[in-house]
PDB file of N, CA and C in Angstrom:
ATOM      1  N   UNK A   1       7.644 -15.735 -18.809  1.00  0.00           N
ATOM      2  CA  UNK A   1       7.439 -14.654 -17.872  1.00  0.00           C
ATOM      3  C   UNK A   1       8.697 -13.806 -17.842  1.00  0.00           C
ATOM      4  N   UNK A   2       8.809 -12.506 -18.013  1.00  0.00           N
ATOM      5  CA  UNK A   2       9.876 -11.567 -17.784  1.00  0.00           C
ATOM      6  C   UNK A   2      10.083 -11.793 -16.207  1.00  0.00           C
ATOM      7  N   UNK A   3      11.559 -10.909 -16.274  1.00  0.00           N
ATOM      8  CA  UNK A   3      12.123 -11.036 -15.225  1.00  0.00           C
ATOM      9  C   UNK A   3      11.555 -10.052 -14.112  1.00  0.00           C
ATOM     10  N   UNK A   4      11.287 -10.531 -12.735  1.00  0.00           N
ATOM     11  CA  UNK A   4      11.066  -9.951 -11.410  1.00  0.00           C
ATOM     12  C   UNK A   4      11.211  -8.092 -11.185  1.00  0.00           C
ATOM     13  N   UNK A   5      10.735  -7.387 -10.765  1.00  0.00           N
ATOM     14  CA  UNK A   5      11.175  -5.986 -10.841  1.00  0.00           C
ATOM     15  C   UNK A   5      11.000  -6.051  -9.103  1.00  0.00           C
ATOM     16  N   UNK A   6      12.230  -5.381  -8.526  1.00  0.00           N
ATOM     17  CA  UNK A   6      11.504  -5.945  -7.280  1.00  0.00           C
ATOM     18  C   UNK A   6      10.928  -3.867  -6.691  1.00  0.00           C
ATOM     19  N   UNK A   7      10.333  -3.660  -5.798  1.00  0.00           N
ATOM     20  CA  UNK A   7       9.412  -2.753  -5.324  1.00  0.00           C
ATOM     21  C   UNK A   7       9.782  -2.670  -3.861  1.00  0.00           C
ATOM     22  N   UNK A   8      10.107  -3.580  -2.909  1.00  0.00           N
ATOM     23  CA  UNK A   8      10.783  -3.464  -1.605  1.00  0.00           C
ATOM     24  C   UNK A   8      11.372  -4.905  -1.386  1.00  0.00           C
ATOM     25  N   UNK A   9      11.178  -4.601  -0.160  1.00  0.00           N
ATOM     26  CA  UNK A   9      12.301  -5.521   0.535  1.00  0.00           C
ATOM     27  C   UNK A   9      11.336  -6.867   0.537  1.00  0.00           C
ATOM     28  N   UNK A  10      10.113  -6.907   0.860  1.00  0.00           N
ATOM     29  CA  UNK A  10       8.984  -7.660   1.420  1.00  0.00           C
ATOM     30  C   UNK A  10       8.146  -8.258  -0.302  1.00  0.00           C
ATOM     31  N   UNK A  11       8.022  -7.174  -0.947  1.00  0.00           N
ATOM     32  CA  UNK A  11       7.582  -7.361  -2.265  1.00  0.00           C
ATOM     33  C   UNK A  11       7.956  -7.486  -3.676  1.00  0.00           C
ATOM     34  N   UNK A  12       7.828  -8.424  -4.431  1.00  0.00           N
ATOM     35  CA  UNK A  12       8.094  -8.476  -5.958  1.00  0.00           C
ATOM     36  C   UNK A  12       7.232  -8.184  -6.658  1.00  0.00           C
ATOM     37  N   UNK A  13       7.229  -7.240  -7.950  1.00  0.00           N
ATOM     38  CA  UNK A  13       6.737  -6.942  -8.985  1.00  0.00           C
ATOM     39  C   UNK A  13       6.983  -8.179  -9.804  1.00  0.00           C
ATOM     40  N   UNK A  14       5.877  -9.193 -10.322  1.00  0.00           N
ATOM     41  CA  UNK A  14       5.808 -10.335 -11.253  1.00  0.00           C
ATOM     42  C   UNK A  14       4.781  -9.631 -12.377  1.00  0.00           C
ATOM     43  N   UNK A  15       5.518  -9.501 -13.503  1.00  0.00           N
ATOM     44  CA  UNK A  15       4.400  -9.038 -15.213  1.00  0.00           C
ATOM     45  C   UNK A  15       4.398 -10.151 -15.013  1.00  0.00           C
ATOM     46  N   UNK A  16       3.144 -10.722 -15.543  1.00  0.00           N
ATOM     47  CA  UNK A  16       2.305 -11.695 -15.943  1.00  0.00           C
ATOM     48  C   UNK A  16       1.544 -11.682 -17.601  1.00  0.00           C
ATOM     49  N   UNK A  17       2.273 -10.698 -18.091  1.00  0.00           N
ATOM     50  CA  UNK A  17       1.609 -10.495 -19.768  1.00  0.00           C
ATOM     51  C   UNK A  17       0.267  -9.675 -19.569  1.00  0.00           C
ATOM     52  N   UNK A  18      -0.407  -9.794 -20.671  1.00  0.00           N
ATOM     53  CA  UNK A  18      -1.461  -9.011 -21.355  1.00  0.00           C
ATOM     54  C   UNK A  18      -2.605  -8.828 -20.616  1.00  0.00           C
ATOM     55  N   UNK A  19      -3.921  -8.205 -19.953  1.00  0.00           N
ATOM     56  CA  UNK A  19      -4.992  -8.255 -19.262  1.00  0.00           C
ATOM     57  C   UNK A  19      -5.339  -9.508 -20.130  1.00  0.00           C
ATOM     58  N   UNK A  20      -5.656  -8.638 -21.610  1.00  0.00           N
ATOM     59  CA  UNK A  20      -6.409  -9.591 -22.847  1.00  0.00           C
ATOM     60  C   UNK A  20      -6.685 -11.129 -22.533  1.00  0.00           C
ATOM     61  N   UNK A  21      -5.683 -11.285 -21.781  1.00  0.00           N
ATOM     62  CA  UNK A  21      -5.429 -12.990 -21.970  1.00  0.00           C
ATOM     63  C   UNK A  21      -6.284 -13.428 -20.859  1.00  0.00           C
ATOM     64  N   UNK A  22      -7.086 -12.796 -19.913  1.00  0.00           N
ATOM     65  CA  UNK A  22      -8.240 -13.306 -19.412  1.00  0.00           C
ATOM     66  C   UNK A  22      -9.579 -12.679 -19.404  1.00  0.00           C
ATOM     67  N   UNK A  23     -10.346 -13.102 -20.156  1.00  0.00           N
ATOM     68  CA  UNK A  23     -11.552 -12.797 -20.188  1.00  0.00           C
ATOM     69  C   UNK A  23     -12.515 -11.916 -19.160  1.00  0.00           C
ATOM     70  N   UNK A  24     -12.976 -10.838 -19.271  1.00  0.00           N
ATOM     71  CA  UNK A  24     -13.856 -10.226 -17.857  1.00  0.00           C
ATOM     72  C   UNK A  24     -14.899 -11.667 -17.648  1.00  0.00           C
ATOM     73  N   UNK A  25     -14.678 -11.593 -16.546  1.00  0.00           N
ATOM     74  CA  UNK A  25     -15.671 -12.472 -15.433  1.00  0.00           C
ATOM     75  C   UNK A  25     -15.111 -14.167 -15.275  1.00  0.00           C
ATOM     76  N   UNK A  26     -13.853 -14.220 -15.620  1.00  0.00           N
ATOM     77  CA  UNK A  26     -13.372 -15.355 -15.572  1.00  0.00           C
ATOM     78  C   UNK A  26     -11.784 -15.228 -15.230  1.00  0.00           C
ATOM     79  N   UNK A  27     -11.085 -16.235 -14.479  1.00  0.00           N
ATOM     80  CA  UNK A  27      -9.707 -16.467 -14.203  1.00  0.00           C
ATOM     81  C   UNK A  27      -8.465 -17.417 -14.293  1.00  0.00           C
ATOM     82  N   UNK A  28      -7.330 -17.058 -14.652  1.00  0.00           N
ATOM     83  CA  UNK A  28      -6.488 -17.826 -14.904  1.00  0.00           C
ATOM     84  C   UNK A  28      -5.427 -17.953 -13.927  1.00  0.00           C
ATOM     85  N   UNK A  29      -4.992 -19.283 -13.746  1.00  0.00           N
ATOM     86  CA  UNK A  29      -3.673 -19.440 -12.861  1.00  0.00           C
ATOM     87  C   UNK A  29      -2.125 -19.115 -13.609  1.00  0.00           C
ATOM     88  N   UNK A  30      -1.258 -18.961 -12.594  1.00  0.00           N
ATOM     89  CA  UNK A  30       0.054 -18.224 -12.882  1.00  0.00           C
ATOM     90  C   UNK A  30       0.614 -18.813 -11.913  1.00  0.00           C
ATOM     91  N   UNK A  31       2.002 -19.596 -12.527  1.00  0.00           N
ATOM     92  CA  UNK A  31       3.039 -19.815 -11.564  1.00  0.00           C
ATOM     93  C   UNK A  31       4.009 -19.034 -11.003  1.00  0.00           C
ATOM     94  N   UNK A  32       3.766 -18.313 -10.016  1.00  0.00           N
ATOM     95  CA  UNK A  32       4.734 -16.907  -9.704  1.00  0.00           C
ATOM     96  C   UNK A  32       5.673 -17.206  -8.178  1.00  0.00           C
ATOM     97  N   UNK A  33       6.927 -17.634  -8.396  1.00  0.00           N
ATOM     98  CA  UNK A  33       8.060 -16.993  -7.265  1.00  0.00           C
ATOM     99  C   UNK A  33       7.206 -18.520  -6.256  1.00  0.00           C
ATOM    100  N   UNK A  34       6.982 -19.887  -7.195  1.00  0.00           N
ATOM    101  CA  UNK A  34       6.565 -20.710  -6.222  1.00  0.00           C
ATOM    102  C   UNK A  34       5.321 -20.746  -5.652  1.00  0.00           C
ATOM    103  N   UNK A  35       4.352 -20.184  -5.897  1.00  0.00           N
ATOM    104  CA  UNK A  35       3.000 -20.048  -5.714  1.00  0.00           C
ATOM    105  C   UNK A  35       2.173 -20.575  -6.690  1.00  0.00           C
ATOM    106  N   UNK A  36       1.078 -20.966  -6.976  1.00  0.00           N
ATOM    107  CA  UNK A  36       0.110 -21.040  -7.997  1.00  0.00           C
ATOM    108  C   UNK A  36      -0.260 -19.792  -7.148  1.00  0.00           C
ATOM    109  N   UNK A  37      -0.858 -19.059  -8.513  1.00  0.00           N
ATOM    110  CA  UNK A  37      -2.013 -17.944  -8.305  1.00  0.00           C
ATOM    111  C   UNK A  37      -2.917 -17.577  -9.233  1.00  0.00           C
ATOM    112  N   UNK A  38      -4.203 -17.484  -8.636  1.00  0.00           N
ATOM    113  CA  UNK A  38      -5.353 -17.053  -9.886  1.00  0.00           C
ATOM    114  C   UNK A  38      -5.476 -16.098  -9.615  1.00  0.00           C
ATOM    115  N   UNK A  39      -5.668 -15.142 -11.244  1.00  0.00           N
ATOM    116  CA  UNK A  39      -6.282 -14.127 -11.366  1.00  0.00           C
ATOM    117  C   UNK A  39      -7.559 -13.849 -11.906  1.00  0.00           C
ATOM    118  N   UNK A  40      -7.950 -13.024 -10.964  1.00  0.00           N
ATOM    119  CA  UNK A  40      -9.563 -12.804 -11.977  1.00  0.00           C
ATOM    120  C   UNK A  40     -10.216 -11.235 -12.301  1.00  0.00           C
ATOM    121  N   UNK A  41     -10.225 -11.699 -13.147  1.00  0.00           N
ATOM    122  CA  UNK A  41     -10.536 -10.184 -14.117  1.00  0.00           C
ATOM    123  C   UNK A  41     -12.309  -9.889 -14.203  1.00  0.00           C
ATOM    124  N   UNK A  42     -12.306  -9.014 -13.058  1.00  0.00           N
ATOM    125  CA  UNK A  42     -14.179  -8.865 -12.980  1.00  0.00           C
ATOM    126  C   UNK A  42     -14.788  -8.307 -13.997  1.00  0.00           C
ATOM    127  N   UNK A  43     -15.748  -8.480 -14.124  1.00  0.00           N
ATOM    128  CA  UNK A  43     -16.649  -7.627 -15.283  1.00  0.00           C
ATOM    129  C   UNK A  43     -16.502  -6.342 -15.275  1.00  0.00           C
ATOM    130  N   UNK A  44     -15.899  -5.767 -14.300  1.00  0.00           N
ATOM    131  CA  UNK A  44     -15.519  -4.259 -14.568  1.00  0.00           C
ATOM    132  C   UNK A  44     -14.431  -3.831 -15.286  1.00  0.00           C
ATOM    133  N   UNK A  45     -13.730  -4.666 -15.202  1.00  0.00           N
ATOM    134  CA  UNK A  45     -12.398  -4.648 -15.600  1.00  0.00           C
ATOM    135  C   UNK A  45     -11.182  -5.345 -14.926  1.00  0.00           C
ATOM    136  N   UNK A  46     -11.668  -4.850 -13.459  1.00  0.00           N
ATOM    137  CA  UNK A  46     -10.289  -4.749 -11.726  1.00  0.00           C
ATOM    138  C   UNK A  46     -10.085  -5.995 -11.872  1.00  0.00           C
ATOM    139  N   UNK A  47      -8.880  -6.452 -11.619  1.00  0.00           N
ATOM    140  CA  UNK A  47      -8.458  -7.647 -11.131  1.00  0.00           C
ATOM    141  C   UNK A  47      -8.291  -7.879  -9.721  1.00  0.00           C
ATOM    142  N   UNK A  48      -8.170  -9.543  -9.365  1.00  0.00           N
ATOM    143  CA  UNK A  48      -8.166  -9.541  -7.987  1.00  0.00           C
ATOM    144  C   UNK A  48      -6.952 -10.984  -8.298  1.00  0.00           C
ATOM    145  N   UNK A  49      -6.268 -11.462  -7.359  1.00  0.00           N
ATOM    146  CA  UNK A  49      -5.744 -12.287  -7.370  1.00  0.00           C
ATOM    147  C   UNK A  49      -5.398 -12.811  -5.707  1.00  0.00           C
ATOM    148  N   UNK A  50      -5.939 -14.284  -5.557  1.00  0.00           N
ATOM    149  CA  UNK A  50      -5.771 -15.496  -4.963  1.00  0.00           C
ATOM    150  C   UNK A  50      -5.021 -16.288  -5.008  1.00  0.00           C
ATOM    151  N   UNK A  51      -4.329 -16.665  -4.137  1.00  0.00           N
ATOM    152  CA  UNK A  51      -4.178 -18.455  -4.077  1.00  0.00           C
ATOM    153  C   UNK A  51      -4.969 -19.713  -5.357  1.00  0.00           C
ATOM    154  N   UNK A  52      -4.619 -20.109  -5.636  1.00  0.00           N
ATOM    155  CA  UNK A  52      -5.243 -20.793  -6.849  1.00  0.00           C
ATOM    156  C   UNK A  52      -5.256 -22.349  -6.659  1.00  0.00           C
ATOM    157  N   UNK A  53      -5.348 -22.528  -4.970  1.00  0.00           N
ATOM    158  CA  UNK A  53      -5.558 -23.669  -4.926  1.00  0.00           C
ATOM    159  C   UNK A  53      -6.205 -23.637  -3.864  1.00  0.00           C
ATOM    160  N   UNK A  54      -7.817 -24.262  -3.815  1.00  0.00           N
ATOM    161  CA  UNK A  54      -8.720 -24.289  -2.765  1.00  0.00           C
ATOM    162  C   UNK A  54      -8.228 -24.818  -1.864  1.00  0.00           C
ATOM    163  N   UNK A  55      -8.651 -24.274  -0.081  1.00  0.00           N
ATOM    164  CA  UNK A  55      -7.931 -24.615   1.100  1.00  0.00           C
ATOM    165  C   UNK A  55      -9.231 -25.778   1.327  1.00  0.00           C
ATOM    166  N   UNK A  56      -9.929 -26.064   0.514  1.00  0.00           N
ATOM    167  CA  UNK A  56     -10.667 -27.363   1.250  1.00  0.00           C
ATOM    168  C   UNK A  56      -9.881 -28.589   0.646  1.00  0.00           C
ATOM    169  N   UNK A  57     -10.246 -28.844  -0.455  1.00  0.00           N
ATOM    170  CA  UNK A  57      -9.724 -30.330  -1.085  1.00  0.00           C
ATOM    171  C   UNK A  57      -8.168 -30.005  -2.400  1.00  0.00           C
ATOM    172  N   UNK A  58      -8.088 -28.633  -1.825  1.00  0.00           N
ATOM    173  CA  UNK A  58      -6.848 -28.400  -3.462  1.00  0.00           C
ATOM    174  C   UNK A  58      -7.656 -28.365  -5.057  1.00  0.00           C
ATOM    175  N   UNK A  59      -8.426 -27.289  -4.936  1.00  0.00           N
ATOM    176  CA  UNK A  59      -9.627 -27.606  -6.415  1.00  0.00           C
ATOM    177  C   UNK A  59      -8.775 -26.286  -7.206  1.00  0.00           C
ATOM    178  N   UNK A  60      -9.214 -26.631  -8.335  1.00  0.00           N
ATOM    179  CA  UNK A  60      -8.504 -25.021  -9.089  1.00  0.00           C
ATOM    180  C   UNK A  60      -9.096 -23.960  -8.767  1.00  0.00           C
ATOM    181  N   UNK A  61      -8.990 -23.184  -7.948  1.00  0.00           N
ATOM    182  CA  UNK A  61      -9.943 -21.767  -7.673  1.00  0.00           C
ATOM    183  C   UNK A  61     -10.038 -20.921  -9.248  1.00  0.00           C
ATOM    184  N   UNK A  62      -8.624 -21.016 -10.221  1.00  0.00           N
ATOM    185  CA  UNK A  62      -9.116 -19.883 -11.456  1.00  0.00           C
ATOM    186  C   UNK A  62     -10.097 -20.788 -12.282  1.00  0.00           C
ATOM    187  N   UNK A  63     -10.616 -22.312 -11.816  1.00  0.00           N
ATOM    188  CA  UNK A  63     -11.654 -22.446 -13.387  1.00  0.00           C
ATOM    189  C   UNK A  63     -12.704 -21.963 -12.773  1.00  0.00           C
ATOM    190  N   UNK A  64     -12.428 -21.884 -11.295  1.00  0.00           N
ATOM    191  CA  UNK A  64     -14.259 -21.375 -10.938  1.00  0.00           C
ATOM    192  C   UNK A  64     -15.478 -20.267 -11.914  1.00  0.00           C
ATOM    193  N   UNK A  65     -16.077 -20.308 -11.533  1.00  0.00           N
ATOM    194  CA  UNK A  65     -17.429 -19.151 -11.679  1.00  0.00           C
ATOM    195  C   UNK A  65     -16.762 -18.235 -10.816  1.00  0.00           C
ATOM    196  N   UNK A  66     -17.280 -16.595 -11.294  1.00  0.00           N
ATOM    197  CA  UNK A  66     -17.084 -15.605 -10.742  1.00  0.00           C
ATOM    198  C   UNK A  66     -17.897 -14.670 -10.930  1.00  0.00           C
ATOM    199  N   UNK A  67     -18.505 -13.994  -9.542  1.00  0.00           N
ATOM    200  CA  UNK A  67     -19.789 -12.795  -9.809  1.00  0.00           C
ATOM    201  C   UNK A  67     -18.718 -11.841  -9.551  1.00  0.00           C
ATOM    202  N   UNK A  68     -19.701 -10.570  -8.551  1.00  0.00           N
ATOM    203  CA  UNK A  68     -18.868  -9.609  -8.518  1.00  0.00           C
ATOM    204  C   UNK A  68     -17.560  -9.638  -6.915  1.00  0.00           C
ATOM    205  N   UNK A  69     -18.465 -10.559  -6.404  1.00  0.00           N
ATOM    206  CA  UNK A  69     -17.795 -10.535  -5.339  1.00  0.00           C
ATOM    207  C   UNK A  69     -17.158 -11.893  -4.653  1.00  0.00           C
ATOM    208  N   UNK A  70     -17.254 -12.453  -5.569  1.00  0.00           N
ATOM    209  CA  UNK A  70     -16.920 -14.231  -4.527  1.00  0.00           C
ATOM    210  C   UNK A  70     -16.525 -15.218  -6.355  1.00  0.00           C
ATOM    211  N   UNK A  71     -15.662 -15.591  -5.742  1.00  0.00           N
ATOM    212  CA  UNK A  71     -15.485 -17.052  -6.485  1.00  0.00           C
ATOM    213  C   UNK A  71     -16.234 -18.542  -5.779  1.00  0.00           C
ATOM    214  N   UNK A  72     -16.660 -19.213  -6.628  1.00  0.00           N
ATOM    215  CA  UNK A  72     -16.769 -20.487  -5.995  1.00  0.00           C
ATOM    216  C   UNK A  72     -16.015 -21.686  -6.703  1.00  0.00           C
ATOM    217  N   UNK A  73     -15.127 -22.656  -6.205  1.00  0.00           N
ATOM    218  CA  UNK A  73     -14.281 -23.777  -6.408  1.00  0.00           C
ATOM    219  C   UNK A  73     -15.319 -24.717  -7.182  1.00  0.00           C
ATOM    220  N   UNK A  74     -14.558 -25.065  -8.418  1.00  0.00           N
ATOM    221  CA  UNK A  74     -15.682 -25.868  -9.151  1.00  0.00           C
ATOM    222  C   UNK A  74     -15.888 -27.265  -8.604  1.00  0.00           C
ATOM    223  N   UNK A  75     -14.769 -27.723  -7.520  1.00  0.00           N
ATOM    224  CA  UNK A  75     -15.323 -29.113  -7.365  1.00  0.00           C
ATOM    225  C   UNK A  75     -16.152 -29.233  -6.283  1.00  0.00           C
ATOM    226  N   UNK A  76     -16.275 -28.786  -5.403  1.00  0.00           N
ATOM    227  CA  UNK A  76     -17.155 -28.972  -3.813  1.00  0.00           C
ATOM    228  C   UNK A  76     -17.881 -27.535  -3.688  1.00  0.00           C
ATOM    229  N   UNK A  77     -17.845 -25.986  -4.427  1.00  0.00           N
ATOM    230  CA  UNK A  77     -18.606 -25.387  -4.592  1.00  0.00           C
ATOM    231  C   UNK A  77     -18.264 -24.236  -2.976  1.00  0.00           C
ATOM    232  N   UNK A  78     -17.182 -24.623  -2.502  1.00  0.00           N
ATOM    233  CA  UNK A  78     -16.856 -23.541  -1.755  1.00  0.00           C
ATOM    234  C   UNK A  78     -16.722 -22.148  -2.471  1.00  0.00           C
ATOM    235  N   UNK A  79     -17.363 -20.818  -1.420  1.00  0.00           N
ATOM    236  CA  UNK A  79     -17.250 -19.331  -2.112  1.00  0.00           C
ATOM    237  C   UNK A  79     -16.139 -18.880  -1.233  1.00  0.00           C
ATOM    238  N   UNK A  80     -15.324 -18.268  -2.209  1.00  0.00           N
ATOM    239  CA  UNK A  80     -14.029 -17.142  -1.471  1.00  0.00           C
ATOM    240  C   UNK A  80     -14.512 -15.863  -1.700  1.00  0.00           C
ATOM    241  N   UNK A  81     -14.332 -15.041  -1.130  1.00  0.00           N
ATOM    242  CA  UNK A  81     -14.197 -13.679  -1.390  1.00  0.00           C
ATOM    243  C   UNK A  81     -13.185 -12.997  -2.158  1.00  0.00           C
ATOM    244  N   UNK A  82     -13.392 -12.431  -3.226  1.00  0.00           N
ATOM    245  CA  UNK A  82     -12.557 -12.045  -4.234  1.00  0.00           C
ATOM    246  C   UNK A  82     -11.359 -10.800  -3.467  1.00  0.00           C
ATOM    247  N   UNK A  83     -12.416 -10.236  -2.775  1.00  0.00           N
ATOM    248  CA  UNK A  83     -11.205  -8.977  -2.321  1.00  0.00           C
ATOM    249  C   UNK A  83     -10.430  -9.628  -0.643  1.00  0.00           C
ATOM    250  N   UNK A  84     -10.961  -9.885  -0.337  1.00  0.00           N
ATOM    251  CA  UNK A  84     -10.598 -10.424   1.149  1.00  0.00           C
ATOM    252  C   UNK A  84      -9.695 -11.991   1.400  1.00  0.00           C
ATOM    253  N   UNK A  85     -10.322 -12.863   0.509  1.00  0.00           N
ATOM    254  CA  UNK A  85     -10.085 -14.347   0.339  1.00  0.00           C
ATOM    255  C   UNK A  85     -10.804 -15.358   1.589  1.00  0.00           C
ATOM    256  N   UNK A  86     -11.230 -14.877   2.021  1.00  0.00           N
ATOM    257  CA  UNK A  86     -12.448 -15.064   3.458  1.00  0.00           C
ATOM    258  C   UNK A  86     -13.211 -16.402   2.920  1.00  0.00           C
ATOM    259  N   UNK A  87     -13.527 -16.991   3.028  1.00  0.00           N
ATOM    260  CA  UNK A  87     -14.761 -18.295   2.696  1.00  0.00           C
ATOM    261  C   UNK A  87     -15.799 -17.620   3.654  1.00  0.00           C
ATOM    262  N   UNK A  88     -17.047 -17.385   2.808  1.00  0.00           N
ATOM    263  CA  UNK A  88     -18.173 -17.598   3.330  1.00  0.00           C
ATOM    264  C   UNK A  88     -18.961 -18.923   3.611  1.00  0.00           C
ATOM    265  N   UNK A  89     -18.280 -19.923   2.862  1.00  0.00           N
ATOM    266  CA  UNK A  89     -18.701 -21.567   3.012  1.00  0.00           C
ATOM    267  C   UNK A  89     -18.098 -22.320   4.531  1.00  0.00           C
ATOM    268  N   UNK A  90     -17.119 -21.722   5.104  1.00  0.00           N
ATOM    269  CA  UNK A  90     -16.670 -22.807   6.478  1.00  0.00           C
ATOM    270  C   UNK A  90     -14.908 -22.684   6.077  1.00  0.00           C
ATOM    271  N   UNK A  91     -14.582 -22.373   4.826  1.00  0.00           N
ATOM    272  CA  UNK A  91     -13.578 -23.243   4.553  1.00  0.00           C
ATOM    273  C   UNK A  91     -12.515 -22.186   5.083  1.00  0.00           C
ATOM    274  N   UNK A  92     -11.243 -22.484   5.189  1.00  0.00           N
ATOM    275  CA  UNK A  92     -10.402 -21.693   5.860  1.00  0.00           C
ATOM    276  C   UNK A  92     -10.125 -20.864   4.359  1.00  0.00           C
ATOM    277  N   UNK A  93      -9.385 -19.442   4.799  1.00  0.00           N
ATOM    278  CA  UNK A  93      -9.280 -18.268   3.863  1.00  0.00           C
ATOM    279  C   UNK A  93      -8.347 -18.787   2.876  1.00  0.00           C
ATOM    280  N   UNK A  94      -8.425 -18.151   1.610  1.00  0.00           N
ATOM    281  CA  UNK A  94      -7.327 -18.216   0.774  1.00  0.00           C
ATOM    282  C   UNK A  94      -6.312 -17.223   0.886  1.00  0.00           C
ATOM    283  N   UNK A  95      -4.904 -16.861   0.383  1.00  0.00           N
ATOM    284  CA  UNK A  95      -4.417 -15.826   0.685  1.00  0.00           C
ATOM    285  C   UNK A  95      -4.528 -14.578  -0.700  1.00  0.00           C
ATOM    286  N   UNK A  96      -4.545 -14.144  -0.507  1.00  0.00           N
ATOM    287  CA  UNK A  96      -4.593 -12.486  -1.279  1.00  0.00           C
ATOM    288  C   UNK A  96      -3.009 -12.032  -1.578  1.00  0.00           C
ATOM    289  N   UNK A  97      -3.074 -11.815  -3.008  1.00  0.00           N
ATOM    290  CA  UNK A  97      -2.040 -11.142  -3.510  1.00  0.00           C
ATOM    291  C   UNK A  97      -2.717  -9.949  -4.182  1.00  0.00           C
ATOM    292  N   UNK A  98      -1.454  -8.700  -3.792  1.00  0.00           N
ATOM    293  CA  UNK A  98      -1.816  -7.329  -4.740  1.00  0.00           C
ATOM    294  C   UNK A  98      -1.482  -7.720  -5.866  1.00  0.00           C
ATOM    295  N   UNK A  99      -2.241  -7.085  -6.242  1.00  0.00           N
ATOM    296  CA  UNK A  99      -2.473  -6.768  -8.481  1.00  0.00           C
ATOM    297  C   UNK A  99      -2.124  -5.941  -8.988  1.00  0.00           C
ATOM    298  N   UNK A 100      -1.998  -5.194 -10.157  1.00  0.00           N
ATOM    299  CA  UNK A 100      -1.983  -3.946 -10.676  1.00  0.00           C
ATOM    300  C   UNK A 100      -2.190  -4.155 -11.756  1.00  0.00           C
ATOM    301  N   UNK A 101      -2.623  -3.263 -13.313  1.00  0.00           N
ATOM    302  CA  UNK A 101      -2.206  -3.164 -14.079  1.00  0.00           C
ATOM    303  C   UNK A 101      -1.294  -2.298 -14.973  1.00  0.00           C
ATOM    304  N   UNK A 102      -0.283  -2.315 -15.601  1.00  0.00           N
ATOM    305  CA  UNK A 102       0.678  -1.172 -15.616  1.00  0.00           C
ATOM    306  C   UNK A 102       0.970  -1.460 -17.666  1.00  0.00           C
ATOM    307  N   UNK A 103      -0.055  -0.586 -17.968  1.00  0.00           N
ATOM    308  CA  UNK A 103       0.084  -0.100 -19.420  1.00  0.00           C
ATOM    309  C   UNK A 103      -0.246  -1.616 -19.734  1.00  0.00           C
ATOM    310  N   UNK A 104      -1.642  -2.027 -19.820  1.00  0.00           N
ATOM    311  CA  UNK A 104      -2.257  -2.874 -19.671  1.00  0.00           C
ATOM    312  C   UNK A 104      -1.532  -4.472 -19.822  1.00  0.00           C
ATOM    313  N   UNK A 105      -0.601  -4.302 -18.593  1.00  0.00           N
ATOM    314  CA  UNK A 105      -0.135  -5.581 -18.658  1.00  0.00           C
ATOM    315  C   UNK A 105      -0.221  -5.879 -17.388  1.00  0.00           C
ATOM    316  N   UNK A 106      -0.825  -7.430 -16.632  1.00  0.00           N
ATOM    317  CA  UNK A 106      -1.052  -7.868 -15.842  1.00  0.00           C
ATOM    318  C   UNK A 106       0.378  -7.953 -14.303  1.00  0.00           C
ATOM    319  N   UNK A 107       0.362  -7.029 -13.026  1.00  0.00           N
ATOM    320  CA  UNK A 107       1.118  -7.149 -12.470  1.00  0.00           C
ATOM    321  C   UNK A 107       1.381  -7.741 -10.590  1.00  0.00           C
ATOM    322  N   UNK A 108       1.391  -8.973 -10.291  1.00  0.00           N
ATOM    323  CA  UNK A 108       1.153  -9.153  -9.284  1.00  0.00           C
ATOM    324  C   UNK A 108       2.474  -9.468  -8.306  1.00  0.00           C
ATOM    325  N   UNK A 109       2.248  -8.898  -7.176  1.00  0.00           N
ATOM    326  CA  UNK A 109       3.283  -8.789  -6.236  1.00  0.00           C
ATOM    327  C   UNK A 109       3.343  -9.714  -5.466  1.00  0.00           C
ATOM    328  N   UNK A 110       4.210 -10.474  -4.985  1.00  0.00           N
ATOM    329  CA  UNK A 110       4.538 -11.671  -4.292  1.00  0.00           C
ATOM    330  C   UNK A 110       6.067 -11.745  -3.473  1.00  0.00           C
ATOM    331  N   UNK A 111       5.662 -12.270  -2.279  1.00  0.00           N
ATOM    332  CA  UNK A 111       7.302 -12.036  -1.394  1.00  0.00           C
ATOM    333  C   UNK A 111       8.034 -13.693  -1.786  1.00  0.00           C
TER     334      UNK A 111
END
């Protein structure tokens, strides 16, 4: 991983490499600034990025399934909300990190 660009006081710019390297409609985890985080690259293109570790039992949120709007945790089948991180299943929220892409390389911000 290149080095940190920072953006404010509150936020870090983390490159994370290439879009390429995740498939539309599927997501990968990233160790960033002490976090696991998944990203997921929708069938449109947009990325969204989560917490990458389910708040029910600790499941990988990036091997999940992904539609347009919700992930679900492959082991117990909890749904997050991709833009929000909300559980529509009971389960408490995941947290939400901003994304970007900048000259198609993957960029997520983290304090």
């Amino acid at each position: 991983m290149s080095a940190a660009v920072s953006t404010s006081a509150a936020a870090v710019a983390y490159p994370l490499g290439p879009v390429d390297q995740i498939p539309r409609g599927e997501g990968r985890a990233f160790a960033v600034a002490g976090h696991q985080i998944a990203v997921f690259r929708k069938r449109d293109g947009s990325l969204r990025a989560l917490s990458a570790v389910c708040t029910h039992q600790g499941g990988p949120i990036a091997d999940g399934q992904i539609d347009n709007s919700v992930v679900l945790c492959p082991l117990h089948l909890n749904a997050f909300e991709l833009d929000t991180g909300c559980s529509t299943t009971g389960a408490a929220p995941l947290r939400t990190y901003p994304v970007d892409l900048d000259d198609d390389q993957i960029v997520v911000y983290a304090a």
